[in-house]
N, C-alpha and C. Protein backbone atom coordinates (compact mmCIF):
# COMPACT_ATOMS: atom_id res chain seq x y z
N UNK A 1 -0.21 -128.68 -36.66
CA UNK A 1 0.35 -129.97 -36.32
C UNK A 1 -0.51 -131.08 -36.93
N UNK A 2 0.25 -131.83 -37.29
CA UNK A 2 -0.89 -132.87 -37.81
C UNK A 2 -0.33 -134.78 -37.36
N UNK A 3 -1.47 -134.99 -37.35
CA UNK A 3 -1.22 -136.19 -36.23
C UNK A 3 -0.65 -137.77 -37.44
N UNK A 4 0.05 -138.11 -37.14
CA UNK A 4 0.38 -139.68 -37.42
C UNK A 4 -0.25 -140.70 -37.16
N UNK A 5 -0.78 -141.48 -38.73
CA UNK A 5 -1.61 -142.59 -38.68
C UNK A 5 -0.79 -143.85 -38.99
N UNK A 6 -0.99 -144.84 -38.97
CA UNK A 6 0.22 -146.00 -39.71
C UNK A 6 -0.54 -147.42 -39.22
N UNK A 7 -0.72 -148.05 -39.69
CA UNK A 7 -1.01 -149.47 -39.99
C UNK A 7 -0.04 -150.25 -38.88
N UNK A 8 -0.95 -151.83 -38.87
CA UNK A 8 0.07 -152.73 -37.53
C UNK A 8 1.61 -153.05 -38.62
N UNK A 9 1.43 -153.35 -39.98
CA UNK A 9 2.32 -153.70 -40.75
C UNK A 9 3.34 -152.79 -40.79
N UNK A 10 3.08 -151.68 -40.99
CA UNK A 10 4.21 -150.47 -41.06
C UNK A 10 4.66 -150.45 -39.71
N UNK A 11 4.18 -150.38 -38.34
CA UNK A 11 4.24 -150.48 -37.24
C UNK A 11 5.36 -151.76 -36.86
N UNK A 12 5.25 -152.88 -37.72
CA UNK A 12 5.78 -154.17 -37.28
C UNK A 12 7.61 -153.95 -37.72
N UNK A 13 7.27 -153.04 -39.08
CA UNK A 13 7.94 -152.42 -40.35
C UNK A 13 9.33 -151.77 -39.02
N UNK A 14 8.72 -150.74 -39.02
CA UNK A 14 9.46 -150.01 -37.95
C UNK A 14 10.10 -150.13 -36.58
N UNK A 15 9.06 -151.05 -35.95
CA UNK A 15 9.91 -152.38 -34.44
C UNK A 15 10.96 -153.11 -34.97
N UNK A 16 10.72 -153.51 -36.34
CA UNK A 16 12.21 -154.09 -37.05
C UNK A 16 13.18 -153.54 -37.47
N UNK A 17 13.35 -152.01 -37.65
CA UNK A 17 14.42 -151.78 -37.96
C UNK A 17 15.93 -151.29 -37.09
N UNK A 18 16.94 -150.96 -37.24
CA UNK A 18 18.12 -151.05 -36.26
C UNK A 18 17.80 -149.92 -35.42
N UNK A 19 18.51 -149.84 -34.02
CA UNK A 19 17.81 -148.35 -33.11
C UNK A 19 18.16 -147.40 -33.84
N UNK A 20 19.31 -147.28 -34.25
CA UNK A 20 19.72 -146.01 -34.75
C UNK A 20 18.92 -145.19 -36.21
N UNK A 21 18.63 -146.20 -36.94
CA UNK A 21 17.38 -145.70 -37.89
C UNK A 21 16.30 -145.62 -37.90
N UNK A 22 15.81 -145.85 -36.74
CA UNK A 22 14.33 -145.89 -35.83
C UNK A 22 13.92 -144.61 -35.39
N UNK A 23 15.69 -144.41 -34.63
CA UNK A 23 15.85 -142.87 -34.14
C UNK A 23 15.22 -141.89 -34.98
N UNK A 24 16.29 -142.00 -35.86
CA UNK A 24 16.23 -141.20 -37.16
C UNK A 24 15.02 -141.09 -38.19
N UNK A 25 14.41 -142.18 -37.94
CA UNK A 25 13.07 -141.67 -39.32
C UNK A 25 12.21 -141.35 -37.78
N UNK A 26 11.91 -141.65 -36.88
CA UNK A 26 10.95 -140.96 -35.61
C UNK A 26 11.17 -139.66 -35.35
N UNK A 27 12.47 -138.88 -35.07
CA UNK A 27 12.56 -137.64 -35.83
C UNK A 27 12.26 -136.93 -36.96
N UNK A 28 12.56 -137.35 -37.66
CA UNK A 28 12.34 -136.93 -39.04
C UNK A 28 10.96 -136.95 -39.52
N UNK A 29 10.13 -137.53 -38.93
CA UNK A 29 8.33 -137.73 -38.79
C UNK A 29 8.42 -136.63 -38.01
N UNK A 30 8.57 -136.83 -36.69
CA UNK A 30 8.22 -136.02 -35.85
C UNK A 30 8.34 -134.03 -36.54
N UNK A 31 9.62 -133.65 -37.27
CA UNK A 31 9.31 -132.98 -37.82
C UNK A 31 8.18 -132.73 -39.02
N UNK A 32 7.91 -134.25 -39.37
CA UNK A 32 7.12 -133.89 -40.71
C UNK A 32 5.56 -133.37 -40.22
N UNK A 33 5.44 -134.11 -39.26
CA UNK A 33 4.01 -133.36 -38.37
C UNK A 33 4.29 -132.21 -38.08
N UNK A 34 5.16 -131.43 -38.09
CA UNK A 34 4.99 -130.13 -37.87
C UNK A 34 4.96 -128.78 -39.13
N UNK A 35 5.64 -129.40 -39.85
CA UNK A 35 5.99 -129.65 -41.63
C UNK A 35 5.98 -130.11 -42.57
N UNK A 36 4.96 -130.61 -43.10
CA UNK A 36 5.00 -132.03 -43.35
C UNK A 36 5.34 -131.84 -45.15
N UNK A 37 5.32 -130.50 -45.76
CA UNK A 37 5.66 -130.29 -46.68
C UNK A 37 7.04 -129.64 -47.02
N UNK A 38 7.97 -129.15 -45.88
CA UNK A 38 8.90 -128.86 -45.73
C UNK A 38 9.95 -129.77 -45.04
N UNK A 39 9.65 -131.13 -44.64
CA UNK A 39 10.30 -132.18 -43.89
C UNK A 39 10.18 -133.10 -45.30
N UNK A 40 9.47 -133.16 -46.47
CA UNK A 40 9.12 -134.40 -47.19
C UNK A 40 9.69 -134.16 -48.60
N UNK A 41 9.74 -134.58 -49.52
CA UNK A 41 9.94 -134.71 -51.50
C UNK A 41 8.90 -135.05 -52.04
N UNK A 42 8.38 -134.87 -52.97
CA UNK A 42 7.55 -135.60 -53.57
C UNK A 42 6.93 -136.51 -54.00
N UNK A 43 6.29 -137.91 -54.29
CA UNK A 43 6.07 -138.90 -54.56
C UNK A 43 5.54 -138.92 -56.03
N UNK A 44 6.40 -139.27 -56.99
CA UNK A 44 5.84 -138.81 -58.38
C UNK A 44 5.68 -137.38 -58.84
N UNK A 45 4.61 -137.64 -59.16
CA UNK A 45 4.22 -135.79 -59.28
C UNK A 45 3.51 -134.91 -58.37
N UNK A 46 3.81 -133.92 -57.64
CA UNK A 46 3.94 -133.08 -56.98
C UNK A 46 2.38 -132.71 -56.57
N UNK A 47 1.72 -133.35 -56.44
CA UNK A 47 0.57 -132.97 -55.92
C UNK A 47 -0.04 -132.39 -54.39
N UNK A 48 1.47 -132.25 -53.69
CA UNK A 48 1.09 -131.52 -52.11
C UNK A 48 0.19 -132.48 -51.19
N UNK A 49 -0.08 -134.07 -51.96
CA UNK A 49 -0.55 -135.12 -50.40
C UNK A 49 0.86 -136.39 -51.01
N UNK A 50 0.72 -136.75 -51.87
CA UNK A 50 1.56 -137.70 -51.67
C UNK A 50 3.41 -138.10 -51.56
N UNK A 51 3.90 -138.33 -50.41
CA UNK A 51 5.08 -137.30 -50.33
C UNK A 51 5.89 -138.85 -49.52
N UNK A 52 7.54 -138.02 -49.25
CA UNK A 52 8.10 -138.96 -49.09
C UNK A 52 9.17 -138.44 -48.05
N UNK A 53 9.69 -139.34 -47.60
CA UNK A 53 10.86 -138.90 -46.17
C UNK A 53 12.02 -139.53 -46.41
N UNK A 54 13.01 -139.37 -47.50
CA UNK A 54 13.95 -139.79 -47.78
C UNK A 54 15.28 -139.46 -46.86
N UNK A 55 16.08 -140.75 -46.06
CA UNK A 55 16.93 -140.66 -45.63
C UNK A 55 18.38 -141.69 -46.06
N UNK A 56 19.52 -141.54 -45.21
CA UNK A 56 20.36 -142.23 -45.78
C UNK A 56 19.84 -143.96 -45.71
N UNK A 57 19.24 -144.34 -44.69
CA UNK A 57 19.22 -146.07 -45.17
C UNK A 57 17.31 -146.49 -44.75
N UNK A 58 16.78 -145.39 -44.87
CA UNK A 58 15.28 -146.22 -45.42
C UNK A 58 14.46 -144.25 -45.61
N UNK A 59 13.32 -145.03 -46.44
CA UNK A 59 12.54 -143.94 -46.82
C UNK A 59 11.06 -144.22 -46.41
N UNK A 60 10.33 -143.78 -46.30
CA UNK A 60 9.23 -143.51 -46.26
C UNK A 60 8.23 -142.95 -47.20
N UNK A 61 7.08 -143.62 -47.46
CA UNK A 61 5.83 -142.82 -48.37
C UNK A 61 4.52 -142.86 -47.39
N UNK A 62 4.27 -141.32 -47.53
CA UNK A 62 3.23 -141.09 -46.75
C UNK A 62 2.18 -140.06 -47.58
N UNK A 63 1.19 -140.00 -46.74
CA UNK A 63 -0.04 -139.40 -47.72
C UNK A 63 -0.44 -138.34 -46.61
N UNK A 64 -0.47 -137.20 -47.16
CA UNK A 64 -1.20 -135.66 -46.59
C UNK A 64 -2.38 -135.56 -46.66
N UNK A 65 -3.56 -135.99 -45.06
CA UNK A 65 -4.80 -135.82 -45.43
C UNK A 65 -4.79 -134.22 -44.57
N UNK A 66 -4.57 -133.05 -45.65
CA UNK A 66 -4.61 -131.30 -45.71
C UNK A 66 -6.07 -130.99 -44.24
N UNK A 67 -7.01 -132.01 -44.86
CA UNK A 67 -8.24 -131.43 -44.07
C UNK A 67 -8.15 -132.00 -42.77
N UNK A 68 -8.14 -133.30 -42.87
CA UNK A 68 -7.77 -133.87 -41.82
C UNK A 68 -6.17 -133.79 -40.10
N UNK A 69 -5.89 -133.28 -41.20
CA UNK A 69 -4.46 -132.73 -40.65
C UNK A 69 -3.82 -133.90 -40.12
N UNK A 70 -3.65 -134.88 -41.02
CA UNK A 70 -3.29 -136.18 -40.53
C UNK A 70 -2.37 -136.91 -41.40
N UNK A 71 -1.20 -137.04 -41.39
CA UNK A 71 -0.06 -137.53 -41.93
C UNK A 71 0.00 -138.91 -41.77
N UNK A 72 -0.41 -139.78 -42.85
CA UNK A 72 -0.51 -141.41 -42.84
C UNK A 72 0.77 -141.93 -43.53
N UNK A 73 1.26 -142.48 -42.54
CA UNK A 73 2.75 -143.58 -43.07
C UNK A 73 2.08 -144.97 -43.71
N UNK A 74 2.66 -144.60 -44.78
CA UNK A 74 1.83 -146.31 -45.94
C UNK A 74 2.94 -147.29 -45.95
N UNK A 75 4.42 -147.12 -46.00
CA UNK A 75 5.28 -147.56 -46.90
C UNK A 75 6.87 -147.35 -45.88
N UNK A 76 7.60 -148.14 -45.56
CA UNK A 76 8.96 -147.96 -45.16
C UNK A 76 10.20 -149.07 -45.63
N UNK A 77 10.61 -148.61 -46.12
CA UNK A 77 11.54 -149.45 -46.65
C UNK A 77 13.26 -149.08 -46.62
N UNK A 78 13.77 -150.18 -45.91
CA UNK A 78 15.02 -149.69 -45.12
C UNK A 78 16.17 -150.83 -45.97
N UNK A 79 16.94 -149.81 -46.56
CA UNK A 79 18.13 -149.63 -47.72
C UNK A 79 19.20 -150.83 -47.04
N UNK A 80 19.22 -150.64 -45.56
CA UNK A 80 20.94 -150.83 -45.18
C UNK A 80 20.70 -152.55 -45.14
């Protein structure tokens, strides 16, 4: 399992967006902590930390600290 880090900005990021896609990427994390390489895509080139949570109206870029076991949300950006 690996734990979720995120900034007040990404934090502010995410209190702003609609409930229903709030829902949905908080799930979709919530699996990535358990998976975080089987819940995510790649970010560029495939290096197994820098990865992404692509859904229908926002995505996410997050970074795999492997040792740390700690999944950091950098980036959310919501499409709709």
């Amino acid at each position: 399992m690996y734990a979720l880090k995120y900034d007040t900005t990404v934090a502010a990021v995410w209190d702003s967006l609609p409930p229903e896609v709030s829902e949905q990427l908080s799930d979709v994390l919530a699996t990535a902590c358990t998976d975080p390489l089987g819940a995510t895509v790649p970010y560029g080139e495939d290096d197994g930390m820098m990865r992404m949570l692509v859904l229908d109206e926002v995505f996410a870029v997050i970074y795999l600290g492997h040792r740390t076991r700690t999944l950091h949300l950098y980036q959310i950006d919501y499409l709709g």
